[in-house]
Protein backbone atom coordinates (compact mmCIF):
# COMPACT_ATOMS: atom_id res chain seq x y z
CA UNK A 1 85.82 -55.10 232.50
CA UNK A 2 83.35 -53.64 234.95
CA UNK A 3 79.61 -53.84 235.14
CA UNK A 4 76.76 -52.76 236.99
CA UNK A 5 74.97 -55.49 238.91
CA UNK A 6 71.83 -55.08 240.82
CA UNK A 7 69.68 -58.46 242.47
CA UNK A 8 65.98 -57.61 243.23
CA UNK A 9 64.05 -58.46 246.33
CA UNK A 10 65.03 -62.14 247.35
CA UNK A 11 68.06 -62.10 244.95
CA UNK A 12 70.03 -59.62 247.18
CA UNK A 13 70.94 -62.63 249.84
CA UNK A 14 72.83 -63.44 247.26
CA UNK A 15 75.31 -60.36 247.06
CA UNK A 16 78.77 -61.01 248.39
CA UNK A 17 78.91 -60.27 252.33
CA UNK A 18 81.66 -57.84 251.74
CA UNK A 19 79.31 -55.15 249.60
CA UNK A 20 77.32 -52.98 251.09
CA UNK A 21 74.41 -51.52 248.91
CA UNK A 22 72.80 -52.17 245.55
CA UNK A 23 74.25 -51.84 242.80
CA UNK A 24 77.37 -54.04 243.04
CA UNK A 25 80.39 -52.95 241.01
CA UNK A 26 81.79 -56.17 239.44
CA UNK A 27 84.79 -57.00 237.36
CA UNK A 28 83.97 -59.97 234.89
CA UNK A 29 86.47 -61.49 232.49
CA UNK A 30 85.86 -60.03 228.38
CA UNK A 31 83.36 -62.86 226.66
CA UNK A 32 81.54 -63.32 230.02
CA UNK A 33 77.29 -63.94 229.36
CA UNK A 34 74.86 -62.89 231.66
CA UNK A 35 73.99 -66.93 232.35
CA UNK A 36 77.73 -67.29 233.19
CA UNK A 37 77.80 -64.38 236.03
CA UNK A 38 74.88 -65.79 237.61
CA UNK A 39 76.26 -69.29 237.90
CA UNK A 40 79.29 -67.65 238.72
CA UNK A 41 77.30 -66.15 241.94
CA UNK A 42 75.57 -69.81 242.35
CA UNK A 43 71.91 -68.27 242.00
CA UNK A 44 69.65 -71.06 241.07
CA UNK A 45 68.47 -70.82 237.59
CA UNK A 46 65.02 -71.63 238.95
CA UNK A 47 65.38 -68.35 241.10
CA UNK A 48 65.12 -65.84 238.50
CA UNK A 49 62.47 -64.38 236.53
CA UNK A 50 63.46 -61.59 234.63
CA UNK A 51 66.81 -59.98 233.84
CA UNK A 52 67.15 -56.87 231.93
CA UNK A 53 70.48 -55.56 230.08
CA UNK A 54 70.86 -51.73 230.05
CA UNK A 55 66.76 -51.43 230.66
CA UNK A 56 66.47 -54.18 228.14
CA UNK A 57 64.79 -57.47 228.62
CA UNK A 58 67.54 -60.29 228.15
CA UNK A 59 67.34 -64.01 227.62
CA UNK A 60 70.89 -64.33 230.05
CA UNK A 61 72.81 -65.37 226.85
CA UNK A 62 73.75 -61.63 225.65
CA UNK A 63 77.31 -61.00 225.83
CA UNK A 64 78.17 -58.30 228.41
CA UNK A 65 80.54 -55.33 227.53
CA UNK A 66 81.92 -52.63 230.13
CA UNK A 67 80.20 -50.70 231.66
CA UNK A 68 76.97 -52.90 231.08
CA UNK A 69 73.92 -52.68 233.84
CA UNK A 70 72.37 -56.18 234.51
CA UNK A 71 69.05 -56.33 236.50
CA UNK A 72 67.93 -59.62 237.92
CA UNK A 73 64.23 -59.95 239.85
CA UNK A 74 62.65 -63.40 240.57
CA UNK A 75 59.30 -64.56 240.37
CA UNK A 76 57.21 -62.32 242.39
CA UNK A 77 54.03 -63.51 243.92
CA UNK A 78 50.73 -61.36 246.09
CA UNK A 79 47.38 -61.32 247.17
């Protein structure tokens, strides 16, 4: 399966060197939650603020399907 995966502001350090631009085209296994792909990419739990499925706010335990877009943005702080 193949999803959509695009990692906000500090998150994009965490993109694979060998992609160039955001969104990232990724193959997951069928079964595979959200929670599971960001361990998977060994961003810190702590890291991340909000992730949204399709435009959807998600709790990182949905399910993903092909073709799925996952949006992850951590905390964001200003003056």
């Amino acid at each position: 399966m193949k999803i959509e995966l695009r990692l906000y502001a500090s998150l994009a350090s965490h993109m694979p060197k060998r992609t160039s631009g955001n969104p990232w085209s990724f193959e997951i296994s069928e079964g595979t939650r959200i929670r599971e792909l960001l361990e998977r990419l060994k961003i810190p739990t702590k890291a991340v603020k909000a992730v949204f499925l399709n435009g959807v706010h998600a709790s990182g335990n949905e399910i993903l399907d092909d073709g799925d877009r996952v949006g992850v943005f951590p905390p964001i702080g200003g003056g």
